[in-house]
Protein backbone atom coordinates (compact mmCIF):
# COMPACT_ATOMS: atom_id res chain seq x y z
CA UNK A 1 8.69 -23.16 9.03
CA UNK A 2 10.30 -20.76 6.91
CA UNK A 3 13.57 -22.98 6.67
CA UNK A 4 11.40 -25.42 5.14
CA UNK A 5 10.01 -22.93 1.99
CA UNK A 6 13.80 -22.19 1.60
CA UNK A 7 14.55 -26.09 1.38
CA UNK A 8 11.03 -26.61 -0.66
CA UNK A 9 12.49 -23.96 -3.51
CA UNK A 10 10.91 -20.66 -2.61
CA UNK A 11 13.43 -17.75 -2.98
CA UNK A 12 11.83 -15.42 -0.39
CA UNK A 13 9.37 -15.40 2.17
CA UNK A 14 7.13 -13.63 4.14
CA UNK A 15 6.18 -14.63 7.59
CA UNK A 16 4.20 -14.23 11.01
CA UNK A 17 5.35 -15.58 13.91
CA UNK A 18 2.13 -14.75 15.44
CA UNK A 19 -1.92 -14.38 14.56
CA UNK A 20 -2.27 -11.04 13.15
CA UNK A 21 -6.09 -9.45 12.69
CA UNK A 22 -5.71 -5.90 12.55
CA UNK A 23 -6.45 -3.47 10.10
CA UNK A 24 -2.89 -2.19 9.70
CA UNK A 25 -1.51 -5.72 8.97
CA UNK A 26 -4.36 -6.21 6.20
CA UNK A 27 -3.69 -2.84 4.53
CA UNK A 28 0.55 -3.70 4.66
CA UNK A 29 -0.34 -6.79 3.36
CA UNK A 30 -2.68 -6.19 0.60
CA UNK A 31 -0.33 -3.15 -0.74
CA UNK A 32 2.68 -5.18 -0.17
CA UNK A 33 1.89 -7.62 -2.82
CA UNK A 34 -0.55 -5.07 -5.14
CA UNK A 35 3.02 -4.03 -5.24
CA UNK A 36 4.82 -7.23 -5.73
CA UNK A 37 2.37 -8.00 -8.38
CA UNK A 38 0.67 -5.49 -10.09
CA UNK A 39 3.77 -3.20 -10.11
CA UNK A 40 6.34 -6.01 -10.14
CA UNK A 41 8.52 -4.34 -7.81
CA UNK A 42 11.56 -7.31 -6.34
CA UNK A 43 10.41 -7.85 -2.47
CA UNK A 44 12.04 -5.16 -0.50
CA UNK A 45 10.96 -2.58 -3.11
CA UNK A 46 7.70 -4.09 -2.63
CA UNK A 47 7.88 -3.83 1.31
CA UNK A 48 9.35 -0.36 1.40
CA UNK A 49 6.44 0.76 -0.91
CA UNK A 50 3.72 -0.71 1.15
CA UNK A 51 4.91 0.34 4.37
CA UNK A 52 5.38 3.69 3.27
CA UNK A 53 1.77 3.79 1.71
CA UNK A 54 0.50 2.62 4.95
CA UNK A 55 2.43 5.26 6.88
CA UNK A 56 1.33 8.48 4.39
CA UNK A 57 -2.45 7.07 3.82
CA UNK A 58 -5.36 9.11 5.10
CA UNK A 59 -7.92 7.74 7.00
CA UNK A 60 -10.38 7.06 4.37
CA UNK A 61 -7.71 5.70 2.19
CA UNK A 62 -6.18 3.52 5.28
CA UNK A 63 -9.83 1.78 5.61
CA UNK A 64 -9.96 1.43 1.79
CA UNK A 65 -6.44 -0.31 1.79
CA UNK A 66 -7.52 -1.98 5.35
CA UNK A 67 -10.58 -3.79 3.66
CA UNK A 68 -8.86 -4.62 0.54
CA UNK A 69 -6.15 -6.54 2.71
């Protein structure tokens, strides 16, 4: 699937290769492209950003980022 983004025109992509429904997933997620987005960091800035938020969030802010997702 992802060879066929790259053929459609999309530069990057981000992909599952399974169903994901876990809290964890929607808080990378969601900060991964607040990031992207709202900070315009490039991708892996983006990525490195998130996963570190993820990693340093308490548990209150973990459930806020979990629910933005």
């Amino acid at each position: 699937m992802q060879r066929a983004f790259h053929y459609a025109g999309a530069r990057n992509v981000v992909a599952s290769l399974w169903k994901v429904n876990d809290p964890a997933t929607a808080a990378l997620m969601g900060e991964f492209y607040r990031q992207l987005w709202e900070e315009k960091q490039p991708p892996i800035e983006a990525l490195r950003r998130a996963q570190l938020a993820v990693y340093r969030a308490g548990e209150k802010q973990f459930k806020q980022m979990a629910a933005r997702g």
